[in-house]
PDB file of N, CA and C in Angstrom:
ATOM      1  N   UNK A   1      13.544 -11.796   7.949  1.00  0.00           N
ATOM      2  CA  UNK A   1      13.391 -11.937   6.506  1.00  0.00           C
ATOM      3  C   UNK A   1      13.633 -10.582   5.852  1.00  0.00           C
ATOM      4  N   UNK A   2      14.293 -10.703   4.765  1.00  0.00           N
ATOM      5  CA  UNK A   2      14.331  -9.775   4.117  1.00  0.00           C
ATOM      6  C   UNK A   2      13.489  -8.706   3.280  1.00  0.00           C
ATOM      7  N   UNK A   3      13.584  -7.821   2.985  1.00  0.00           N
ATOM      8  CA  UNK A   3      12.369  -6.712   2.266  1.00  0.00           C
ATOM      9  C   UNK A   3      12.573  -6.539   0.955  1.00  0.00           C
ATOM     10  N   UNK A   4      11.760  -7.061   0.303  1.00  0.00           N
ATOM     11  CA  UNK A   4      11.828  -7.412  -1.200  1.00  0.00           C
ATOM     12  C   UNK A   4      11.821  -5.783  -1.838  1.00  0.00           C
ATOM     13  N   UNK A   5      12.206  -5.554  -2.833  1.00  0.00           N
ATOM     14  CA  UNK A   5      12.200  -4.385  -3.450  1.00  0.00           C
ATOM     15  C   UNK A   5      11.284  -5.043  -4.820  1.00  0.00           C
ATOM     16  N   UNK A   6      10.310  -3.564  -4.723  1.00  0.00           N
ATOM     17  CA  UNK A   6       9.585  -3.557  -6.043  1.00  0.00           C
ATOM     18  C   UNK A   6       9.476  -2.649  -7.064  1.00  0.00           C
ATOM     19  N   UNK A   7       9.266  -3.397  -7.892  1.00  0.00           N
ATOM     20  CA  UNK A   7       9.140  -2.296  -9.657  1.00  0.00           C
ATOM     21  C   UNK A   7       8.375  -2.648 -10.000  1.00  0.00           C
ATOM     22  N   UNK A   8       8.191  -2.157 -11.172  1.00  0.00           N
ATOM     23  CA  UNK A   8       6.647  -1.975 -12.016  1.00  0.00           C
ATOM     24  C   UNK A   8       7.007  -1.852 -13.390  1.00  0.00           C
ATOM     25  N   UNK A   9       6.892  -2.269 -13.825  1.00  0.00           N
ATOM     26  CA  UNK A   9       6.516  -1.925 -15.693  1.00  0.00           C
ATOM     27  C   UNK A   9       5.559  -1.016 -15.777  1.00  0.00           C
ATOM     28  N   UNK A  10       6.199  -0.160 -17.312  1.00  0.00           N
ATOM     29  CA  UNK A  10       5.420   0.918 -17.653  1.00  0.00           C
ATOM     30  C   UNK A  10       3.911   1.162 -17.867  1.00  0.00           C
ATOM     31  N   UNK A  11       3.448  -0.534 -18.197  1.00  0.00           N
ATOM     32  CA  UNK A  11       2.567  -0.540 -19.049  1.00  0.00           C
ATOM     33  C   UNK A  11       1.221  -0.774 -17.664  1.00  0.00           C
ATOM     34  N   UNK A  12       1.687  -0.944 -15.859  1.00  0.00           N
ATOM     35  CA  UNK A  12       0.912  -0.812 -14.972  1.00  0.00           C
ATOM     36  C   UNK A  12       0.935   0.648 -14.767  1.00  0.00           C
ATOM     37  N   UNK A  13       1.172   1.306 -14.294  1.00  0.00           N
ATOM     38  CA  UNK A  13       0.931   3.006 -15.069  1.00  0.00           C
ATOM     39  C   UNK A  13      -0.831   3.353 -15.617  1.00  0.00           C
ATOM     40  N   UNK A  14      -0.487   2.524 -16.720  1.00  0.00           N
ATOM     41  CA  UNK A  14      -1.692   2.569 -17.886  1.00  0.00           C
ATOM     42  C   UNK A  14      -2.834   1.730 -17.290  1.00  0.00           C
ATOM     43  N   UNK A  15      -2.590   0.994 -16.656  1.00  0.00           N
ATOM     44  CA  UNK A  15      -3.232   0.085 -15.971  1.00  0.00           C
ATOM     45  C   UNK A  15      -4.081   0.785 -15.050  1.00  0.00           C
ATOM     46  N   UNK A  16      -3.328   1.205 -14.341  1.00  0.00           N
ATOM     47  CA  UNK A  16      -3.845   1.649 -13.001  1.00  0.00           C
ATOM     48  C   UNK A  16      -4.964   3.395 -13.927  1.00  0.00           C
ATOM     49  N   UNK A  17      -4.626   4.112 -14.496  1.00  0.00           N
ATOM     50  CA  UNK A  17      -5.344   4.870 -15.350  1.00  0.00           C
ATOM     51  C   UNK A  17      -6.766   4.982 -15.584  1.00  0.00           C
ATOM     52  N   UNK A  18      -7.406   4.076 -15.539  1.00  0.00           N
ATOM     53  CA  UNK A  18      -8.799   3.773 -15.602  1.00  0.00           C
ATOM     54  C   UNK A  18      -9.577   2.717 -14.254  1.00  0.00           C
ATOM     55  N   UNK A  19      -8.639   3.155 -13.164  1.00  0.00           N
ATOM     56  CA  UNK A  19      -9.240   2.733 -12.414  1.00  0.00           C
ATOM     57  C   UNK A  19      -9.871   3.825 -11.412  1.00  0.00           C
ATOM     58  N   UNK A  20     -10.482   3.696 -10.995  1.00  0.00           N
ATOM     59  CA  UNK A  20     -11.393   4.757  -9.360  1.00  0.00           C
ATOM     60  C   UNK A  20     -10.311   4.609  -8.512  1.00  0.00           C
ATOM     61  N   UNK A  21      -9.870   5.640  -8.152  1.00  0.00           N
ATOM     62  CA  UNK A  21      -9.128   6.477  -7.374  1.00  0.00           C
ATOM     63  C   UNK A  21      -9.370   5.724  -6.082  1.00  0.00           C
ATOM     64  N   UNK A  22     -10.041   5.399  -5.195  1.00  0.00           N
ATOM     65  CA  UNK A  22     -10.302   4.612  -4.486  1.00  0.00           C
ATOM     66  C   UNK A  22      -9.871   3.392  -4.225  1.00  0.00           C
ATOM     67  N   UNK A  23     -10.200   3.105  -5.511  1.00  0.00           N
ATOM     68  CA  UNK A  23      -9.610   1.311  -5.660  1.00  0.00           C
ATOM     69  C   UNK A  23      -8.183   1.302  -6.066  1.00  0.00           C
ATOM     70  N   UNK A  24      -7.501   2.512  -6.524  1.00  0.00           N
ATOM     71  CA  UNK A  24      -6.392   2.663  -6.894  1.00  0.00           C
ATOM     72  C   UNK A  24      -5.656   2.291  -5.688  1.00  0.00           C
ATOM     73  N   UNK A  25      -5.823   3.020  -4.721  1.00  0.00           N
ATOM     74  CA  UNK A  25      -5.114   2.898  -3.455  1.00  0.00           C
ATOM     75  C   UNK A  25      -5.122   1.931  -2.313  1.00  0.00           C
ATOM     76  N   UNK A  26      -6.178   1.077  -2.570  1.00  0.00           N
ATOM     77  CA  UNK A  26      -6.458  -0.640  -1.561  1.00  0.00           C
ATOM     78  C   UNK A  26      -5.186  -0.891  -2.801  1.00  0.00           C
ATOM     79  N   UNK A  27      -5.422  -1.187  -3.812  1.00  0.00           N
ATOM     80  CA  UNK A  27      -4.207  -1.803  -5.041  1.00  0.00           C
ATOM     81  C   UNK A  27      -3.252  -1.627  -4.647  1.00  0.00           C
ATOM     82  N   UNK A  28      -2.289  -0.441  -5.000  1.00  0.00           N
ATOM     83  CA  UNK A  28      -1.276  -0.237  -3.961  1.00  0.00           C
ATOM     84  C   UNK A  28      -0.788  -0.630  -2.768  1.00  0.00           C
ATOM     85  N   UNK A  29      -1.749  -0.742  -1.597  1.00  0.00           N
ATOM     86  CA  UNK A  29      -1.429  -0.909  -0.518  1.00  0.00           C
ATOM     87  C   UNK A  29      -1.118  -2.140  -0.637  1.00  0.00           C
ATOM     88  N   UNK A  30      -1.726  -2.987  -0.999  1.00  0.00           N
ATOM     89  CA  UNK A  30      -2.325  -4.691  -1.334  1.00  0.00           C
ATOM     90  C   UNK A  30      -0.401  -5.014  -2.026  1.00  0.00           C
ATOM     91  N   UNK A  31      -0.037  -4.100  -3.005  1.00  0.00           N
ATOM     92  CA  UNK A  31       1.373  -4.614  -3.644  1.00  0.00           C
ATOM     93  C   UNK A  31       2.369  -3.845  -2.747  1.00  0.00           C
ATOM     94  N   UNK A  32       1.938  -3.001  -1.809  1.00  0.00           N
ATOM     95  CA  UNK A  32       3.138  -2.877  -0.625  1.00  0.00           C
ATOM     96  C   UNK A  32       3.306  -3.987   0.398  1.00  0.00           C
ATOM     97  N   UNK A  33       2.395  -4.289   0.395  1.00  0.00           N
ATOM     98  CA  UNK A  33       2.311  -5.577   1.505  1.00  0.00           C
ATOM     99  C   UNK A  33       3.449  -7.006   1.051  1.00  0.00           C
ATOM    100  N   UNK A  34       3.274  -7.127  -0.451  1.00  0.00           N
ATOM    101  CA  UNK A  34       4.301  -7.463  -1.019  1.00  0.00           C
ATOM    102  C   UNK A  34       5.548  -7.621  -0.853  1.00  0.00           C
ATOM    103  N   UNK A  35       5.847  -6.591  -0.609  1.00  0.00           N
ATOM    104  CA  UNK A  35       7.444  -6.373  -0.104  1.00  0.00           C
ATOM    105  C   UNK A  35       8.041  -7.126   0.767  1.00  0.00           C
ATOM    106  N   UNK A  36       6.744  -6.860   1.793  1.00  0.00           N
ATOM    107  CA  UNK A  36       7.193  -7.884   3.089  1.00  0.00           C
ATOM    108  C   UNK A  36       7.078  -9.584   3.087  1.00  0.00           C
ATOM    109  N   UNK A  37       5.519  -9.711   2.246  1.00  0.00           N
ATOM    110  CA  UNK A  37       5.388 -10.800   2.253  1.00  0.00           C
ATOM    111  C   UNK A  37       5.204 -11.757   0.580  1.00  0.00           C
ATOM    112  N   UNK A  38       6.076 -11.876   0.012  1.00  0.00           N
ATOM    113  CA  UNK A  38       5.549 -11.876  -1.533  1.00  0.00           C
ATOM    114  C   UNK A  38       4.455 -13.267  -1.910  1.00  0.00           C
ATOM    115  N   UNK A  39       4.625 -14.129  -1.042  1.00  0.00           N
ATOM    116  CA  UNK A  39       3.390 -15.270  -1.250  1.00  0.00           C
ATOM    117  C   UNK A  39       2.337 -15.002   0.094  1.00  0.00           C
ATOM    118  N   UNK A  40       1.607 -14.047  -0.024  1.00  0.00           N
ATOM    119  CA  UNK A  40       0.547 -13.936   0.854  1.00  0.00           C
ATOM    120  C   UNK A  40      -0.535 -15.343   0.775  1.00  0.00           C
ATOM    121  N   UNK A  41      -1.711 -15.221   1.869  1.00  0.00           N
ATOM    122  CA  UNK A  41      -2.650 -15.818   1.460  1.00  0.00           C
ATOM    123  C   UNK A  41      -3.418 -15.506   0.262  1.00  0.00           C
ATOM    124  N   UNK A  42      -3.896 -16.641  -0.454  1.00  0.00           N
ATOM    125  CA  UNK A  42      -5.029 -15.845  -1.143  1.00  0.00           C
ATOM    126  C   UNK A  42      -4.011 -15.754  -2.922  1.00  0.00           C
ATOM    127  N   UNK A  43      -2.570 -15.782  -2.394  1.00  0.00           N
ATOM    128  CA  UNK A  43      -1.697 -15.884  -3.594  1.00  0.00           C
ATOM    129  C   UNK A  43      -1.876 -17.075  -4.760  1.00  0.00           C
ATOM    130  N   UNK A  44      -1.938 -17.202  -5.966  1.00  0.00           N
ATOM    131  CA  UNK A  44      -1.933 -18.637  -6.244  1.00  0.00           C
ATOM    132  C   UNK A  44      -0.808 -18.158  -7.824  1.00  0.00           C
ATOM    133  N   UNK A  45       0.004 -19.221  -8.332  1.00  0.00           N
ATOM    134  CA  UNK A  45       1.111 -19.360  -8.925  1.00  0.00           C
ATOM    135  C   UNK A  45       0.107 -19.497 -10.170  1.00  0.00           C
ATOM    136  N   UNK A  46       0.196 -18.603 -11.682  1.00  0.00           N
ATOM    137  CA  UNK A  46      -0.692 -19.089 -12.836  1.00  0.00           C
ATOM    138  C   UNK A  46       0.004 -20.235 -13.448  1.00  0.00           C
ATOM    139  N   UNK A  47      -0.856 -20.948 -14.116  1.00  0.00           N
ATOM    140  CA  UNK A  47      -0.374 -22.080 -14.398  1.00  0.00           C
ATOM    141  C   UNK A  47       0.512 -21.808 -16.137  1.00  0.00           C
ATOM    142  N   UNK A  48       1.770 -22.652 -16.087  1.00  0.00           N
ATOM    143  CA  UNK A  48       2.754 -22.531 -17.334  1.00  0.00           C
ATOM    144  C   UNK A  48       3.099 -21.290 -17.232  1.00  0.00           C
ATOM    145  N   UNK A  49       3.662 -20.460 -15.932  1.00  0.00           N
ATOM    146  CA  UNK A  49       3.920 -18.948 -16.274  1.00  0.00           C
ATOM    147  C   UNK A  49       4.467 -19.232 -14.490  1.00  0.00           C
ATOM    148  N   UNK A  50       5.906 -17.913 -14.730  1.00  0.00           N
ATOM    149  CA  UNK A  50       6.642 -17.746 -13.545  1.00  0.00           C
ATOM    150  C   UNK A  50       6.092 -16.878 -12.969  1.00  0.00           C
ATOM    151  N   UNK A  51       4.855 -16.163 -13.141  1.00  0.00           N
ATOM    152  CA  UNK A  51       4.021 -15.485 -12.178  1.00  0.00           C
ATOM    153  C   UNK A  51       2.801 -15.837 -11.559  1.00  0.00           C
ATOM    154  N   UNK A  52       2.592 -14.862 -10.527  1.00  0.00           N
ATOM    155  CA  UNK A  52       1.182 -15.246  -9.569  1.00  0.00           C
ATOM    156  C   UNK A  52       0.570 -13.869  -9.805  1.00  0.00           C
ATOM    157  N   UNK A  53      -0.341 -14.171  -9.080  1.00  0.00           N
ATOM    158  CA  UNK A  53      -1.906 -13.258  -9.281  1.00  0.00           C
ATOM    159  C   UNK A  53      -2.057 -13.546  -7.444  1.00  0.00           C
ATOM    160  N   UNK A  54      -2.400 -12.054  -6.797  1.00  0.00           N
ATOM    161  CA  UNK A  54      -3.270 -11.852  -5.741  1.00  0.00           C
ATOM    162  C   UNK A  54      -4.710 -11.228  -5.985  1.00  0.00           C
ATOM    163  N   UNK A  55      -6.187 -11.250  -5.406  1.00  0.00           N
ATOM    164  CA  UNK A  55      -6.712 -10.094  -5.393  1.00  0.00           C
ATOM    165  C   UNK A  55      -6.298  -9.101  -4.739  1.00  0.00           C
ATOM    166  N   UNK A  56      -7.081  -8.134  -5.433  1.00  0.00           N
ATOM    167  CA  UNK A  56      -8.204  -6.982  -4.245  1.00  0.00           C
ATOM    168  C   UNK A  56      -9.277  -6.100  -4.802  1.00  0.00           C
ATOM    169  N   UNK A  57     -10.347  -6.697  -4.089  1.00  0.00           N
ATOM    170  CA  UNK A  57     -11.877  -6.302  -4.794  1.00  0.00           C
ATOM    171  C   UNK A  57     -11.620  -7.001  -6.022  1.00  0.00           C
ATOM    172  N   UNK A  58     -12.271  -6.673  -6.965  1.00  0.00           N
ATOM    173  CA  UNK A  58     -12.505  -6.980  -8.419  1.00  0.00           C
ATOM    174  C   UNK A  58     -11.095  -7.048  -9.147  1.00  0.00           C
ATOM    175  N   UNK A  59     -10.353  -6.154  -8.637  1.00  0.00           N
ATOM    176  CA  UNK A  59      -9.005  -6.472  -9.658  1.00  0.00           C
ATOM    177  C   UNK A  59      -7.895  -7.582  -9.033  1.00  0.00           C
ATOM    178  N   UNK A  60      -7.056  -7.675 -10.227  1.00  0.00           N
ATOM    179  CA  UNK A  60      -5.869  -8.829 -10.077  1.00  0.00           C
ATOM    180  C   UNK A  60      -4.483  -8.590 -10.137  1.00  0.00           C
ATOM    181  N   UNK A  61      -3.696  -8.680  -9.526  1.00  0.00           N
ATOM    182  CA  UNK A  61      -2.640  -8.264  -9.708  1.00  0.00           C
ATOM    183  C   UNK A  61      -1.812  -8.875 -10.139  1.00  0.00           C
ATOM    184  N   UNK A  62      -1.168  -8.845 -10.895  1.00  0.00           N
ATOM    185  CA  UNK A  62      -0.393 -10.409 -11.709  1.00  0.00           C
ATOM    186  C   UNK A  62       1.106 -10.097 -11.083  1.00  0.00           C
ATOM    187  N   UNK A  63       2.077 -10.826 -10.758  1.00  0.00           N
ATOM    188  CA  UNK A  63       3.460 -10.093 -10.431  1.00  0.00           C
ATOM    189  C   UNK A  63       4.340 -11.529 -10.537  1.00  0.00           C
ATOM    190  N   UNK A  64       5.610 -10.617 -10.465  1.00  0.00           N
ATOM    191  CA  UNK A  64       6.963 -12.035 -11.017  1.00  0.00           C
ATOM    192  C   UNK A  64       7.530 -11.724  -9.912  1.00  0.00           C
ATOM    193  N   UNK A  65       8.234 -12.879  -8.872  1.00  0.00           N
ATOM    194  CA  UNK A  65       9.287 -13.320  -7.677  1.00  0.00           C
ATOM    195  C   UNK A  65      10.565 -13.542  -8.000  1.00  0.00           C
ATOM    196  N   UNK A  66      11.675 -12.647  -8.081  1.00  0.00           N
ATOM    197  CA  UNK A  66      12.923 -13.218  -8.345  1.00  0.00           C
ATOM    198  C   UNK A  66      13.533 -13.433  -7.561  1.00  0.00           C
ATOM    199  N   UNK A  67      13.631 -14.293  -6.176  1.00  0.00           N
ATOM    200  CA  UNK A  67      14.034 -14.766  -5.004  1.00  0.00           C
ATOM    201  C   UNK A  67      15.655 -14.832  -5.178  1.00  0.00           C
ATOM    202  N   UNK A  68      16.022 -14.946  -6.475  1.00  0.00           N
ATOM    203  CA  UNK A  68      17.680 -14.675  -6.028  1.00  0.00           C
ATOM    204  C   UNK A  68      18.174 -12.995  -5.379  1.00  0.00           C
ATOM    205  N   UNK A  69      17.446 -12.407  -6.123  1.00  0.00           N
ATOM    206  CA  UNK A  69      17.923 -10.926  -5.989  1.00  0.00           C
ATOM    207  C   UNK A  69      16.594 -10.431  -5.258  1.00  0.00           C
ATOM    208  N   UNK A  70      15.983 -10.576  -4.572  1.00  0.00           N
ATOM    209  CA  UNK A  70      14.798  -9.688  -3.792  1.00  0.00           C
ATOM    210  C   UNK A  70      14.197  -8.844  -4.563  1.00  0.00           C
ATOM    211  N   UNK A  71      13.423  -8.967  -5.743  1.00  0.00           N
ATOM    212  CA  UNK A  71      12.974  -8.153  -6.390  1.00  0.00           C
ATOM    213  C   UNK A  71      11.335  -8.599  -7.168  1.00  0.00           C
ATOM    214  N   UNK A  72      10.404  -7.764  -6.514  1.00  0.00           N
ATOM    215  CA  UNK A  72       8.967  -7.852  -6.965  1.00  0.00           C
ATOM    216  C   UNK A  72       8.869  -7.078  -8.212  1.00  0.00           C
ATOM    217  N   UNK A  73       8.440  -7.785  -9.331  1.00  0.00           N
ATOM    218  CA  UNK A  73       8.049  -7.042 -10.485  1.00  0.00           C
ATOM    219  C   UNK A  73       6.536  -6.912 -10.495  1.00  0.00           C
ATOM    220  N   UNK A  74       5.871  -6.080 -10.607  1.00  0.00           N
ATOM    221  CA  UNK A  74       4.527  -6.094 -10.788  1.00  0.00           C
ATOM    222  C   UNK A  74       4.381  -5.856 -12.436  1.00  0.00           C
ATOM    223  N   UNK A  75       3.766  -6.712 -13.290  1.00  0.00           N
ATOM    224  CA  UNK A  75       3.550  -6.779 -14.404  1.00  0.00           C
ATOM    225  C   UNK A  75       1.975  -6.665 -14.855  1.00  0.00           C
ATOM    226  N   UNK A  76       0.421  -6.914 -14.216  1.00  0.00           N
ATOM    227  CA  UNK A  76      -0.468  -6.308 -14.811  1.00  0.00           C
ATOM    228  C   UNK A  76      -1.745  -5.987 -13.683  1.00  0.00           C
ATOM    229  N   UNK A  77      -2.389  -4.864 -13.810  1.00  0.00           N
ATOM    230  CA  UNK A  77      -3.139  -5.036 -12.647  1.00  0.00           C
ATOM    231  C   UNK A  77      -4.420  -4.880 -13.598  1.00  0.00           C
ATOM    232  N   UNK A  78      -5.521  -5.690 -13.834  1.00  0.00           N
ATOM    233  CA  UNK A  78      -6.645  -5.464 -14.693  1.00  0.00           C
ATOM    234  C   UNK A  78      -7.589  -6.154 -13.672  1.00  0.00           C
ATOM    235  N   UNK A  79      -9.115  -5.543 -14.298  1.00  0.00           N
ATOM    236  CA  UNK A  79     -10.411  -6.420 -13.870  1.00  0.00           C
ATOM    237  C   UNK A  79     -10.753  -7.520 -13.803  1.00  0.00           C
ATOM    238  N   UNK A  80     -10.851  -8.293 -13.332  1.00  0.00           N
ATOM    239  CA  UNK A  80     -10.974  -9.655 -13.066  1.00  0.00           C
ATOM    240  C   UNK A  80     -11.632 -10.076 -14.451  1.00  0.00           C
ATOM    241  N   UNK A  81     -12.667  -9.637 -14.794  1.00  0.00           N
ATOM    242  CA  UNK A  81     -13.056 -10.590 -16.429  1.00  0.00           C
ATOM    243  C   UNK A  81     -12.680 -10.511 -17.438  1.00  0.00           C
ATOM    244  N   UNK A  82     -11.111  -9.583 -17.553  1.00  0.00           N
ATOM    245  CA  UNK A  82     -10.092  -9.585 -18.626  1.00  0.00           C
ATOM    246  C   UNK A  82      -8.846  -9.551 -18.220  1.00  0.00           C
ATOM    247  N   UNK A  83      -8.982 -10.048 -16.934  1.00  0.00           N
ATOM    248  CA  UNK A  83      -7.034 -10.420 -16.647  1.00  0.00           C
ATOM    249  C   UNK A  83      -6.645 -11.466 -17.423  1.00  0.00           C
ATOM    250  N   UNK A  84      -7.082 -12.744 -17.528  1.00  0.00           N
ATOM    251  CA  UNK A  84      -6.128 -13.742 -18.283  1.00  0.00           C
ATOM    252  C   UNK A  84      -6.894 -14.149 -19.157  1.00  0.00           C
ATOM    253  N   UNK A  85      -7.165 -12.947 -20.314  1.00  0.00           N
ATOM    254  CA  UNK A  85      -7.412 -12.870 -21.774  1.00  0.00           C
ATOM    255  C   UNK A  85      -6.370 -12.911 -22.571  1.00  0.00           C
TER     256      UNK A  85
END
């Protein structure tokens, strides 16, 4: 299988900004894993929207699959009781 390539929008940057340094980096690791596998366990598809959400710990990672071209967009990583506000 192939190795998905990933990007990020500017506005995860800002995201990631107010998080503990700590948790910054399970996050990361959690959207490298991605690459390899883009529907992990634990993945679920949001509903009326071409993206999914994984955890890790308390936060969510929201991200878009463009399976024609191998490409992971990561679009929001927030706290679980204001991700899908």
């Amino acid at each position: 299988m192939a190795r998905y390539k990933l990007l990020f929008k500017k506005s995860v940057a800002r995201d990631l900004r107010g998080i503990r340094k700590k948790d910054v980096q399970r996050i990361l690791k959690r959207i490298k894993a991605l690459a390899d596998d883009p529907h992990p366990d634990g993945c679920e598809k949001l509903t009326d929207q071409e993206h999914y959400r994984v955890r890790q710990g308390s936060y969510r990672v929201v991200y878009e699959v463009k399976d024609d071209v191998l490409v992971i967009i990561s679009v929001r990583i927030v706290h679980r009781r204001e991700v899908y506000r």
